[in-house]
N, C-alpha and C. Protein backbone atom coordinates (compact mmCIF):
# COMPACT_ATOMS: atom_id res chain seq x y z
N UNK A 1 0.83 -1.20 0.00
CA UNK A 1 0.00 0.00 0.00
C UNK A 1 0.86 1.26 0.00
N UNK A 2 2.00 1.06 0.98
CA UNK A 2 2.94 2.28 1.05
C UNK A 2 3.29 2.76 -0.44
N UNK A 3 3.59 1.99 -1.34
CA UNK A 3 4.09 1.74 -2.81
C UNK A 3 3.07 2.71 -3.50
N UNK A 4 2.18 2.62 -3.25
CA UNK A 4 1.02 2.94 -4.28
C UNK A 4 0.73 4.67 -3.50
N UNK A 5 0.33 4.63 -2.58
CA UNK A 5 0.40 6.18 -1.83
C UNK A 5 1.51 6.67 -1.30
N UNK A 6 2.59 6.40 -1.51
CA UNK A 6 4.13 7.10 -1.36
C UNK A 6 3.70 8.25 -2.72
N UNK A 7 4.35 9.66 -2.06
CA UNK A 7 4.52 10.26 -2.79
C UNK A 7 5.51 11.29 -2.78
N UNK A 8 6.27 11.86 -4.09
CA UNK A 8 7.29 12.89 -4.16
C UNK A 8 6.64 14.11 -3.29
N UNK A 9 7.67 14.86 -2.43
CA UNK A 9 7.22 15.87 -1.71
C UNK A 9 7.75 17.20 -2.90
N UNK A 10 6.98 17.49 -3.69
CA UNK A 10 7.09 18.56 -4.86
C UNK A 10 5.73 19.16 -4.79
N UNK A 11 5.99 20.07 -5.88
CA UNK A 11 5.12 20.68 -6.50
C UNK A 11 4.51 20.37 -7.61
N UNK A 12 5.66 18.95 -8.63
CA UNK A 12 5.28 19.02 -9.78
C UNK A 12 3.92 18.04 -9.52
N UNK A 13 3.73 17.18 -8.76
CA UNK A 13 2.10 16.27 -8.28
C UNK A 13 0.74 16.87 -8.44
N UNK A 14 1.35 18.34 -7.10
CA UNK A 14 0.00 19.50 -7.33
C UNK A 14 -0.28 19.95 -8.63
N UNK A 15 1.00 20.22 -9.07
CA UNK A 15 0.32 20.77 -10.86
C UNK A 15 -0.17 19.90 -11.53
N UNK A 16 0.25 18.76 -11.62
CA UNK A 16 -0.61 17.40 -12.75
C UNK A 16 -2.15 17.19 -11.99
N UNK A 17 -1.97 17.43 -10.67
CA UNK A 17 -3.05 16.88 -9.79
C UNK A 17 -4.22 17.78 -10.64
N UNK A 18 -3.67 19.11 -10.32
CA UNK A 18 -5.13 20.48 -10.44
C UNK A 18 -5.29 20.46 -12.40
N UNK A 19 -3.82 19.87 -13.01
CA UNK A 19 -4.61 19.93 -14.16
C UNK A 19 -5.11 18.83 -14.93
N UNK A 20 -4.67 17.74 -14.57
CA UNK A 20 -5.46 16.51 -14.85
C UNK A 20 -7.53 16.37 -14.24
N UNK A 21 -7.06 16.47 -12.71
CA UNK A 21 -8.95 16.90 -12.77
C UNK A 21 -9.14 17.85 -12.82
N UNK A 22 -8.95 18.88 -12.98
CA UNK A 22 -9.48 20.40 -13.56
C UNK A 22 -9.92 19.81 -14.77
N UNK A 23 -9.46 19.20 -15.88
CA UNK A 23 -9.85 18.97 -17.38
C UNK A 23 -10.53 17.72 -17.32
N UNK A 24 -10.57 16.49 -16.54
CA UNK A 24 -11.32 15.41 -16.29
C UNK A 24 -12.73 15.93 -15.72
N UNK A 25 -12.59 16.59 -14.69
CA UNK A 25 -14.16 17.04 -13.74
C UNK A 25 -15.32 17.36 -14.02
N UNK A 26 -14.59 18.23 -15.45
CA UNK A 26 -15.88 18.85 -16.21
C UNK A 26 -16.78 17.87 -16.67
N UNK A 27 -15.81 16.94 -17.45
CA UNK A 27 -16.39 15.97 -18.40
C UNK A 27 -17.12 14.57 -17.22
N UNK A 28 -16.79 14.64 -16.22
CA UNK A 28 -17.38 13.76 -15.50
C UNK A 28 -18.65 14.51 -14.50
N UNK A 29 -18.87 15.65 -14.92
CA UNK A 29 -19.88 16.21 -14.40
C UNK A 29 -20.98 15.91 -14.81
N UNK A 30 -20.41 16.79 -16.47
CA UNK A 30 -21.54 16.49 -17.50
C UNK A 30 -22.13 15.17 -17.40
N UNK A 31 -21.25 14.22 -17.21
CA UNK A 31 -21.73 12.68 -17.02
C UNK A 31 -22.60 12.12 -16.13
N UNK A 32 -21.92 12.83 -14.58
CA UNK A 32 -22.53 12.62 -13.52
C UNK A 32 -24.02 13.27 -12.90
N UNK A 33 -24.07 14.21 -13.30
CA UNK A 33 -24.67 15.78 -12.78
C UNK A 33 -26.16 16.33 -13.93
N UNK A 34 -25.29 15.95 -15.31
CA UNK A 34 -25.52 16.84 -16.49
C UNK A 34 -25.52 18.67 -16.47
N UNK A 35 -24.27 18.79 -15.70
CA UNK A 35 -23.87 20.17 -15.91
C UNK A 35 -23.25 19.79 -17.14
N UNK A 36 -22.81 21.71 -17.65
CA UNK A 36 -22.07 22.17 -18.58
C UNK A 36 -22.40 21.70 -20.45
N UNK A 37 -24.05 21.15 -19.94
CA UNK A 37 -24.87 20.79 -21.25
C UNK A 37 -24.69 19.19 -21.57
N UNK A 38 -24.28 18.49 -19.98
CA UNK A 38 -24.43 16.76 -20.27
C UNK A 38 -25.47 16.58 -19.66
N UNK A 39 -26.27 15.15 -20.08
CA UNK A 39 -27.27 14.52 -19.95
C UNK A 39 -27.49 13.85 -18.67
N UNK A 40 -26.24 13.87 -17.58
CA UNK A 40 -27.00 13.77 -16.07
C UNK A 40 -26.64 12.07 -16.42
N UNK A 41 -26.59 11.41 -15.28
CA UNK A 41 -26.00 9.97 -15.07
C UNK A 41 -27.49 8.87 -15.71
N UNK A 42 -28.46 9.36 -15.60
CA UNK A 42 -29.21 8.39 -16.70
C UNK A 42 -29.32 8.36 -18.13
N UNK A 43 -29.13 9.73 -18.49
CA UNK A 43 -28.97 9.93 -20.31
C UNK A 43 -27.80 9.34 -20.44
N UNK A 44 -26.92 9.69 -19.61
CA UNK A 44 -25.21 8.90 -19.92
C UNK A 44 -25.14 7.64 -20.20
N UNK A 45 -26.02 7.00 -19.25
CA UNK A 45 -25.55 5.73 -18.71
C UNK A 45 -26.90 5.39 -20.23
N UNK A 46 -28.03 5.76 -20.66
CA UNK A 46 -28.80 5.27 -21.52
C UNK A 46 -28.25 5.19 -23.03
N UNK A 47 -26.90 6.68 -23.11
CA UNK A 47 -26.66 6.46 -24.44
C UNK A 47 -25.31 5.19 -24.78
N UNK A 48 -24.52 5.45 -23.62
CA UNK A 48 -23.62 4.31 -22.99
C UNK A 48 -24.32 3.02 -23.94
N UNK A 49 -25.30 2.42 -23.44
CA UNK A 49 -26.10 1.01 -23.22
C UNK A 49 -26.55 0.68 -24.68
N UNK A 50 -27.20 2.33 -24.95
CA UNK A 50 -27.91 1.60 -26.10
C UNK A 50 -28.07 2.20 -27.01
N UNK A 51 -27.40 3.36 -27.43
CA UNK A 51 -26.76 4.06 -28.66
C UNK A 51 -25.32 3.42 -29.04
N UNK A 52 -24.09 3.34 -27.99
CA UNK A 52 -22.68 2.71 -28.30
C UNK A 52 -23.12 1.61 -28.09
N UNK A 53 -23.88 0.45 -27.34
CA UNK A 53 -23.95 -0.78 -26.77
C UNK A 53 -23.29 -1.39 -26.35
N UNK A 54 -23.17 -0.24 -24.99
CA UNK A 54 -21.73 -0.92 -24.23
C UNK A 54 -22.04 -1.34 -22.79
N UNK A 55 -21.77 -2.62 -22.54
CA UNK A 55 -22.67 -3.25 -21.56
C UNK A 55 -22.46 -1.71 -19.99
N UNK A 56 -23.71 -2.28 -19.26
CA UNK A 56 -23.74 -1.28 -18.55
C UNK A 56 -22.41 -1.01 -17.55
N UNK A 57 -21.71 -1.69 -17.28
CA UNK A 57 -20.57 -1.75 -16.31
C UNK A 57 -19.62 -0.83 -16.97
N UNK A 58 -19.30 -1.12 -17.98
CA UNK A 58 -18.49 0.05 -18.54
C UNK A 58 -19.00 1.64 -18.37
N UNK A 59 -20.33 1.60 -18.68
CA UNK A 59 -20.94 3.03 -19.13
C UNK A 59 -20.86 3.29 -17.32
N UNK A 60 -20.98 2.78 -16.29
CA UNK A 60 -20.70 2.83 -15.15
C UNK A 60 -19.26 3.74 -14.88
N UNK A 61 -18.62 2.76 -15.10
CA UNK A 61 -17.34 2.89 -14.82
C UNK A 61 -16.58 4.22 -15.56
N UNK A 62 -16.91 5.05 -16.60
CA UNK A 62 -16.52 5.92 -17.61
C UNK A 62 -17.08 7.05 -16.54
N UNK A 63 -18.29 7.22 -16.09
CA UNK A 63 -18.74 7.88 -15.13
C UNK A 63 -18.03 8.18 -13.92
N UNK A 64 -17.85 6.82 -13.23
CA UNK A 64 -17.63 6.47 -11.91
C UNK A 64 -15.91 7.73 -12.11
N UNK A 65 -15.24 6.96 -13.28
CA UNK A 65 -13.80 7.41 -13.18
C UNK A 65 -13.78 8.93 -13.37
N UNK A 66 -14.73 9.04 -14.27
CA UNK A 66 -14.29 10.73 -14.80
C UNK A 66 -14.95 11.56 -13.56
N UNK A 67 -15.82 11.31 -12.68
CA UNK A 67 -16.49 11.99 -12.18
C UNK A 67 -16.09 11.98 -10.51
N UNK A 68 -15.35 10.62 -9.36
CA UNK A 68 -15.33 10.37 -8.47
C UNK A 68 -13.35 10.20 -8.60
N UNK A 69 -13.24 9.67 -9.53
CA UNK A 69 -11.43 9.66 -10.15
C UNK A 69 -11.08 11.26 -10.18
N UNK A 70 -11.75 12.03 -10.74
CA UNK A 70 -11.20 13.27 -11.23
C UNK A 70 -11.59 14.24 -9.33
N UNK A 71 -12.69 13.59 -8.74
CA UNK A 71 -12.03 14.81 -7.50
C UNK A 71 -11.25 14.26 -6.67
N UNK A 72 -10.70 12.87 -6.28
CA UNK A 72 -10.15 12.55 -5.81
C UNK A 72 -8.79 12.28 -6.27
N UNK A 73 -8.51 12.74 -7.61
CA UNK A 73 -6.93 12.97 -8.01
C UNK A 73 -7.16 14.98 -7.62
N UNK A 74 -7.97 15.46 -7.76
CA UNK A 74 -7.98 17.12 -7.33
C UNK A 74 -7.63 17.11 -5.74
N UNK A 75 -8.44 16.27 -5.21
CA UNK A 75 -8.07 16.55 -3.01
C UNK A 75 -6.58 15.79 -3.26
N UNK A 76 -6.14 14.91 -4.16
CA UNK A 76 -5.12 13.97 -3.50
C UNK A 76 -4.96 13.01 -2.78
N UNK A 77 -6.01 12.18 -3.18
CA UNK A 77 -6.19 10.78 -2.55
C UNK A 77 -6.32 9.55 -3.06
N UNK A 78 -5.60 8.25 -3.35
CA UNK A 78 -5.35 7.68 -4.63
C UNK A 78 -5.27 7.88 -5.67
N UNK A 79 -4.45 8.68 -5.96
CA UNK A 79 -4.43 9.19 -7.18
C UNK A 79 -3.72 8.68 -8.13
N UNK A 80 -2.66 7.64 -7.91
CA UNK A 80 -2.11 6.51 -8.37
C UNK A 80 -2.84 5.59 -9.12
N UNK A 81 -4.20 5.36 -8.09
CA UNK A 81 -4.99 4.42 -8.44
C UNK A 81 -5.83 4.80 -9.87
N UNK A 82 -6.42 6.03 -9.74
CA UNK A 82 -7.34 6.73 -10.52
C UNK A 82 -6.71 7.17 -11.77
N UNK A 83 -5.07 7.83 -11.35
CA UNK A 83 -4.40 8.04 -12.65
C UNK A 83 -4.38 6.66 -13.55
N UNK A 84 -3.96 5.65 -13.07
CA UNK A 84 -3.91 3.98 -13.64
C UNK A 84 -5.32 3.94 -14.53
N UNK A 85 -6.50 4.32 -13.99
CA UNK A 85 -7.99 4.17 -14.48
C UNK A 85 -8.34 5.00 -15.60
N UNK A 86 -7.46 6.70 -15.65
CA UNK A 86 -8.19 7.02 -16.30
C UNK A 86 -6.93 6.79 -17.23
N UNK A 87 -6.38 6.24 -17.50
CA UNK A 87 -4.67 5.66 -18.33
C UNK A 87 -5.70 4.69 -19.06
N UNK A 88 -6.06 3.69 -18.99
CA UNK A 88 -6.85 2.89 -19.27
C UNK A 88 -8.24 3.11 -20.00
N UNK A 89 -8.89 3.88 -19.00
CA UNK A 89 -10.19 4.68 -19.98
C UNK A 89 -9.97 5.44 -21.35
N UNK A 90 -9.33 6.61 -20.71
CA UNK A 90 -8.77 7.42 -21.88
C UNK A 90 -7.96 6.82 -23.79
N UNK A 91 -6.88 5.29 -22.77
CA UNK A 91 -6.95 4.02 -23.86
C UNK A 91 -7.94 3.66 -24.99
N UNK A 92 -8.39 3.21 -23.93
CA UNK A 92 -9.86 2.73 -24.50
C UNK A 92 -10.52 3.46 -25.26
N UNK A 93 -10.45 4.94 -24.76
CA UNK A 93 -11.68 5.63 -26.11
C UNK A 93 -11.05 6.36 -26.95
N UNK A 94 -9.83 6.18 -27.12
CA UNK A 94 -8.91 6.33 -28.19
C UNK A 94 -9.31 5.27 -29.26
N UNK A 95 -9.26 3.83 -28.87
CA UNK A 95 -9.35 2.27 -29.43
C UNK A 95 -10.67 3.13 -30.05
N UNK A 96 -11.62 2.90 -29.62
CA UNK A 96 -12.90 3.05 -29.98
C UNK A 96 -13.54 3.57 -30.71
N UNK A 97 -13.43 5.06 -30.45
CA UNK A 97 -14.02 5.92 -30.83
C UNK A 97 -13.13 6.87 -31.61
N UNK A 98 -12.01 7.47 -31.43
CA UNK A 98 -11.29 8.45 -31.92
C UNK A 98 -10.46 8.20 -32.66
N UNK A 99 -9.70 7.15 -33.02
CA UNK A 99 -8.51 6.32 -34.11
C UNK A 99 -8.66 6.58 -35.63
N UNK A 100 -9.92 6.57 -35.53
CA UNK A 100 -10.54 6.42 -37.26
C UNK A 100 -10.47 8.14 -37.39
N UNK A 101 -10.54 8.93 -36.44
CA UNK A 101 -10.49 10.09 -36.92
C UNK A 101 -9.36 11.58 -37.08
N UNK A 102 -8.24 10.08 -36.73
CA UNK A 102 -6.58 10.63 -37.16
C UNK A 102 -6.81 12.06 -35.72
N UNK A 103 -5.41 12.05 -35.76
CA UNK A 103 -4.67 12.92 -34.65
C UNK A 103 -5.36 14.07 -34.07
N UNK A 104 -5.85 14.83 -34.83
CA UNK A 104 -6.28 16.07 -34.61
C UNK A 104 -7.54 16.23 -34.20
N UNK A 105 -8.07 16.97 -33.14
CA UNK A 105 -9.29 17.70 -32.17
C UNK A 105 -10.16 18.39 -34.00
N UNK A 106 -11.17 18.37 -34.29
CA UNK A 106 -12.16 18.75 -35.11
C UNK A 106 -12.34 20.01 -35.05
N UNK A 107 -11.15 21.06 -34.86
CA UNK A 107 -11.22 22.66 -34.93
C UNK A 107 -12.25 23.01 -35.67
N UNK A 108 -12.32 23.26 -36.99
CA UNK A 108 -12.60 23.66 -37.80
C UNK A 108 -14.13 23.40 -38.62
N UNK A 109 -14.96 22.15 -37.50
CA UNK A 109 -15.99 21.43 -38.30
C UNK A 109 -15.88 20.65 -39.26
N UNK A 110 -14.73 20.46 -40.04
CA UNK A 110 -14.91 19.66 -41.26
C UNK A 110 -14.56 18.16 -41.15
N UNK A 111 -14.18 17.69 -40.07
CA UNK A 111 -14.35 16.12 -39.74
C UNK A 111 -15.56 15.98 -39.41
N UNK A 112 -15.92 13.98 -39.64
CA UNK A 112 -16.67 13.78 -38.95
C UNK A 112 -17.23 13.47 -37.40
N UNK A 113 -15.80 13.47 -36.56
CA UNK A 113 -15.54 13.25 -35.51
C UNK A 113 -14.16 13.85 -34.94
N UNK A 114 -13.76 13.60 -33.21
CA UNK A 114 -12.70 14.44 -32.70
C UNK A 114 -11.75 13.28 -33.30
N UNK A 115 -9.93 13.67 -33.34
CA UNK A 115 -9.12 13.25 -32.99
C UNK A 115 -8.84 12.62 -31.57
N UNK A 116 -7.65 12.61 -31.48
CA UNK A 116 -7.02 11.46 -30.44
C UNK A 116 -6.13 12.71 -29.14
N UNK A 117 -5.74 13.87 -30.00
CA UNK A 117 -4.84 14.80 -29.17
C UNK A 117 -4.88 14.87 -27.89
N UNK A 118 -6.40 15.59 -27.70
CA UNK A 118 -6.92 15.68 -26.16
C UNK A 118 -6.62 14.25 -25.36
N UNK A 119 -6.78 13.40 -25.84
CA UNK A 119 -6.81 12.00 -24.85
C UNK A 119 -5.25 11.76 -24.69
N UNK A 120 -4.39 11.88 -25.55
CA UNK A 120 -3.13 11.57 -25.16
C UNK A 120 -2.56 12.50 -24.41
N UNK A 121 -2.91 13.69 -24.50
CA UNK A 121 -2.78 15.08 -23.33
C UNK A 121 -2.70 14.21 -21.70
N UNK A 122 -4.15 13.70 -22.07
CA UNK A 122 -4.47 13.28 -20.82
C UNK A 122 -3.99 12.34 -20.16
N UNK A 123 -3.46 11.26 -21.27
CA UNK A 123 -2.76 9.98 -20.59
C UNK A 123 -1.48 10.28 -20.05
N UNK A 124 -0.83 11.35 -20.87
CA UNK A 124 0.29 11.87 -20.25
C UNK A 124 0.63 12.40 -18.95
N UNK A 125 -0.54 12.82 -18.62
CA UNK A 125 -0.64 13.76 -17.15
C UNK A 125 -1.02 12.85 -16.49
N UNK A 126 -1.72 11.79 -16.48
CA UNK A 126 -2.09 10.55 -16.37
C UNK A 126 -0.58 9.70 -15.26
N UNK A 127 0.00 8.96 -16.44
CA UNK A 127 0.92 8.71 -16.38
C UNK A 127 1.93 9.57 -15.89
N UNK A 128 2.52 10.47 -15.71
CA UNK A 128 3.21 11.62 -14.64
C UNK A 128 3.07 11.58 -13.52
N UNK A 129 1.27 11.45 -13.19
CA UNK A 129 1.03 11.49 -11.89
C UNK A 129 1.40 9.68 -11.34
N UNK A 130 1.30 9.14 -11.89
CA UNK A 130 1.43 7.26 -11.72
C UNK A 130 2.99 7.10 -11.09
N UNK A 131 3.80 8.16 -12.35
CA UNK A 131 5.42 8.22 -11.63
C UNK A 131 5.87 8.63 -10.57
N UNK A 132 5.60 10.13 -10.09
CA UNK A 132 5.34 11.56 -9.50
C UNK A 132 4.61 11.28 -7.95
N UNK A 133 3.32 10.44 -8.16
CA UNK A 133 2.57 10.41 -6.71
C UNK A 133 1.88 11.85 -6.95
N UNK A 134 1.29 12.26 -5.83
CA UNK A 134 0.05 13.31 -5.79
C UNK A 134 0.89 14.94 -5.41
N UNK A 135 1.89 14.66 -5.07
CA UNK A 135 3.05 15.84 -4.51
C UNK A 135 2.54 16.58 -3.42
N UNK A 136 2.24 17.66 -2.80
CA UNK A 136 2.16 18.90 -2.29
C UNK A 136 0.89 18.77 -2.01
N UNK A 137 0.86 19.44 -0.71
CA UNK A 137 -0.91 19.54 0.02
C UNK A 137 -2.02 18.49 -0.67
N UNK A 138 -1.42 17.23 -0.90
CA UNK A 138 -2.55 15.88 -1.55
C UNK A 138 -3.03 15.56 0.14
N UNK A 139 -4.91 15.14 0.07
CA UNK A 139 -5.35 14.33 1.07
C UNK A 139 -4.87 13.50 2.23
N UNK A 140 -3.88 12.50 0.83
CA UNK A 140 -3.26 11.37 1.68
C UNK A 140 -2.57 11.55 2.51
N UNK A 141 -1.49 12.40 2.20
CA UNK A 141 -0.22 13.28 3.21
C UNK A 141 -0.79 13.20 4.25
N UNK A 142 -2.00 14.15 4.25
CA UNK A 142 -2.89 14.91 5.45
C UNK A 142 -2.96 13.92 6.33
N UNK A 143 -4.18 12.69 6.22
CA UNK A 143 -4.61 11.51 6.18
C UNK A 143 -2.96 10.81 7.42
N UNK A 144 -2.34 10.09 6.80
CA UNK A 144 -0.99 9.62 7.07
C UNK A 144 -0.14 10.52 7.83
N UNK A 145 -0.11 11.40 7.90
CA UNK A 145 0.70 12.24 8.53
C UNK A 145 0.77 12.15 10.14
């Protein structure tokens, strides 16, 4: 356990921390909540199921991570764990959904779908924090201390 919540006593943790869920939170709001013009955890979880047809555990779990992962990598509390999850998620909807629509975010309207950019942004900060630990004023510290 020490392994997994050991963390660098820096600053560089806090910065991946506040900008990894700062940019995750939103999107797990919309999911969770249906702020910021999302459909709230039953439209999610309905288009999840049976627009993509993706058994419900997943459409769960895309929620669960972006929305309960993203404030608890923001306080600093497993964030190891959650960075690992959304490393994996973020994977995944690269595989899925975004591959076919080559590198680039849909600036301009003229794709039919986003690129991959934003998600590898994310796996990166992702992965930083996996190396790094939560750094500076994280939960756990608090917690353990």
């Amino acid at each position: 356990m020490k392994a997994i919540f050991k963390t660098a006593d820096n600053y560089v943790g806090l910065i991946l921390r506040l900008s990894l869920g700062g940019i995750v939170l939103p999107h797990g709001a919309q999911k969770m909540l249906g702020w910021f013009g999302g459909y709230g955890f039953t439209g999610t979880m309905n288009f999840f199921t049976e627009t993509l047809h993706l058994p419900w555990i997943i459409g769960f779990l895309v929620i669960v991570i972006e929305f309960v992962g993203a404030i608890s990598i923001l306080l600093g509390f497993a964030v190891r764990i959650w960075a690992a999850a959304i490393v994996v998620l973020f994977s995944g909807i690269i595989l899925t959904s975004h591959l076919e629509y080559g590198f680039f975010m849909n600036w301009f309207g003229n794709q039919k779908g986003e690129g991959y950019e934003f998600h590898l942004l994310i796996i990166g900060l992702a992965l930083a924090l996996l190396l790094n630990g939560s750094g500076k004023l994280g939960l756990y510290q608090k917690i353990s201390a």
